[in-house]
C-alpha atoms as a PDB file:
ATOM      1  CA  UNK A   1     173.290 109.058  90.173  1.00  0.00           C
ATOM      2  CA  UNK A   2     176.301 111.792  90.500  1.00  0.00           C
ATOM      3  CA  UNK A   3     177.304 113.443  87.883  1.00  0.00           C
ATOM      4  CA  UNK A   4     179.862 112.616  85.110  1.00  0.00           C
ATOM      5  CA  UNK A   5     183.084 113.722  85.179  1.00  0.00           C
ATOM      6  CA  UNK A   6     184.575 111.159  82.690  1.00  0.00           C
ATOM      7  CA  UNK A   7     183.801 108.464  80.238  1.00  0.00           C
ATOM      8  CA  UNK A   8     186.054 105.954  78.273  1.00  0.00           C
ATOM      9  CA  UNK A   9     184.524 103.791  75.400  1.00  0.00           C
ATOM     10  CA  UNK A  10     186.217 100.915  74.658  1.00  0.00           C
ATOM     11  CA  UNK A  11     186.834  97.489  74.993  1.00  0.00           C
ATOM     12  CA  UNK A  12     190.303  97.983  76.194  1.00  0.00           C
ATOM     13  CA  UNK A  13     190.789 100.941  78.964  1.00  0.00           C
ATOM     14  CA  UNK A  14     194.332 101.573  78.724  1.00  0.00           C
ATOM     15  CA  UNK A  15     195.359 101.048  75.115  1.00  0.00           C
ATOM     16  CA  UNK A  16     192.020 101.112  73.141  1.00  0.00           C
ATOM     17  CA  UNK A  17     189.850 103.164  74.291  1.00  0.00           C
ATOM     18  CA  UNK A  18     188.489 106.965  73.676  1.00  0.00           C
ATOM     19  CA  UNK A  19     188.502 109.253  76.670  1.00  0.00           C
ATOM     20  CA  UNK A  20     186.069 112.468  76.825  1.00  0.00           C
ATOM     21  CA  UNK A  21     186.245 114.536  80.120  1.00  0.00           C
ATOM     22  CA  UNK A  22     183.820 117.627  80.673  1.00  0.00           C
ATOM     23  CA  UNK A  23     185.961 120.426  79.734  1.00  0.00           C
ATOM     24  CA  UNK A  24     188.072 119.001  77.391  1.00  0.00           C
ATOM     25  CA  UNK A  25     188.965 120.702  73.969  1.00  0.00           C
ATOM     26  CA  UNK A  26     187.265 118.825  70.931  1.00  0.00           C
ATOM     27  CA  UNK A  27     186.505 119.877  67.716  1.00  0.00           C
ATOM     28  CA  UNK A  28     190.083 121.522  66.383  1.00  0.00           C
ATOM     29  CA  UNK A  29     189.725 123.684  69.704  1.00  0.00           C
ATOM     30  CA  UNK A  30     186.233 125.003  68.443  1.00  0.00           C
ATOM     31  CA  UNK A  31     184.405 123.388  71.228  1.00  0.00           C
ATOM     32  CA  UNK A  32     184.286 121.952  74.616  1.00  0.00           C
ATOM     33  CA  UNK A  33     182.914 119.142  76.539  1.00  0.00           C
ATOM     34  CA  UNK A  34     180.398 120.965  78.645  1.00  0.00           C
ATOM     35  CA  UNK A  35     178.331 117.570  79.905  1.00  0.00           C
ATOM     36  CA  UNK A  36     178.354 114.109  80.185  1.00  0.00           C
ATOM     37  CA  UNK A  37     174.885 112.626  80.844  1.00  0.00           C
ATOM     38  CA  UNK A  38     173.278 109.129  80.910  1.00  0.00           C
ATOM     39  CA  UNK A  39     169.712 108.403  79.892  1.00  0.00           C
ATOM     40  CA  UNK A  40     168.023 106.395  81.538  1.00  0.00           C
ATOM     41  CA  UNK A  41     165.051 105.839  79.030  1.00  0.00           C
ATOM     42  CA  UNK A  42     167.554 104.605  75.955  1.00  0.00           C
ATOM     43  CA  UNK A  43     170.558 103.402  78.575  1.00  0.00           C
ATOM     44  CA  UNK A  44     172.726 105.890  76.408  1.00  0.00           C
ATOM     45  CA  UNK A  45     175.558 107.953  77.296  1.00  0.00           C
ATOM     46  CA  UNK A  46     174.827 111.876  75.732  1.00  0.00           C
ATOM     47  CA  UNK A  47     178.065 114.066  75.531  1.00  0.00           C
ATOM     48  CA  UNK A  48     177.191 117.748  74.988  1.00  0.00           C
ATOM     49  CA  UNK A  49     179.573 120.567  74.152  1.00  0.00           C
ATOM     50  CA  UNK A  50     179.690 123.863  73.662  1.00  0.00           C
ATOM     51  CA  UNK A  51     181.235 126.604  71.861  1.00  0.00           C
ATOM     52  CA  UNK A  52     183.362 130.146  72.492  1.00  0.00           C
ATOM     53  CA  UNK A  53     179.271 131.760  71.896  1.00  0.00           C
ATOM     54  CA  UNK A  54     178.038 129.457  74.596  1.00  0.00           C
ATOM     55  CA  UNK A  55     176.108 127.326  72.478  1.00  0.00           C
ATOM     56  CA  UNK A  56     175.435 123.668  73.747  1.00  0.00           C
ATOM     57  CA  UNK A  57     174.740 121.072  70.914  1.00  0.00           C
ATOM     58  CA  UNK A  58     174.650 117.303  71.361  1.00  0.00           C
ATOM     59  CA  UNK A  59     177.904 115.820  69.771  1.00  0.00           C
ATOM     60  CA  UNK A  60     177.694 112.262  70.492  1.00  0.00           C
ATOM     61  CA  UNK A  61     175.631 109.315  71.342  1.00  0.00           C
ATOM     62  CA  UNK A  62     176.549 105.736  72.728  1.00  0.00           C
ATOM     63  CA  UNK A  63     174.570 102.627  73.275  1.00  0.00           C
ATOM     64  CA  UNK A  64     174.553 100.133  76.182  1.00  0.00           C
ATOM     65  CA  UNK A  65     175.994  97.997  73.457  1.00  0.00           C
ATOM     66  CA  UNK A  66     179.448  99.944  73.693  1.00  0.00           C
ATOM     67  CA  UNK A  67     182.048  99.359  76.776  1.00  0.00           C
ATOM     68  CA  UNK A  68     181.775 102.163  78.506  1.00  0.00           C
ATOM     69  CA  UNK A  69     183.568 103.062  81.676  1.00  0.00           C
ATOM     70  CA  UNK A  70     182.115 105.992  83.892  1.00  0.00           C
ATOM     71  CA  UNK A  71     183.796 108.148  86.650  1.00  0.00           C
ATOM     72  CA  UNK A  72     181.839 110.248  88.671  1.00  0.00           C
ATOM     73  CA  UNK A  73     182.550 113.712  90.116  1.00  0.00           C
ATOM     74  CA  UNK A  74     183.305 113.650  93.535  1.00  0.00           C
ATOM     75  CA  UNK A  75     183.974 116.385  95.883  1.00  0.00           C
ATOM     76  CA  UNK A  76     186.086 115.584  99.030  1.00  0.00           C
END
């Protein structure tokens, strides 16, 4: 697999759902998107960020049981 550039969760893509993009400000500003990965093992999506210190922490979590929608980076 490539890696993650974007994700939306949702049932409906346009209207409905929530986007998270590696480097995107979260958290007030605190924090950052700094990766998007996808387990295998559980068939979860992990976001990571991290903060001004450089501190990566897992932030969120979601099951296959979510609509998810992935884009991939891609370098041209």
């Amino acid at each position: 697999m490539g890696v993650i550039r974007k994700i939306s969760v949702g049932p409906d893509y346009k209207s409905g759902a929530m986007h998270y993009i590696v480097g995107q400000s979260v958290g007030k500003g605190s924090h950052r998107i700094h990766l998007i990965m996808h387990k295998e093992d559980t068939n979860s999506i992990k976001i990571w960020i991290e903060d001004d210190n450089q501190e990566v922490k897992l932030w969120k979590e979601f099951t296959a049981t979510m609509p998810i929608s992935i884009e991939y980076d891609i370098d041209f």
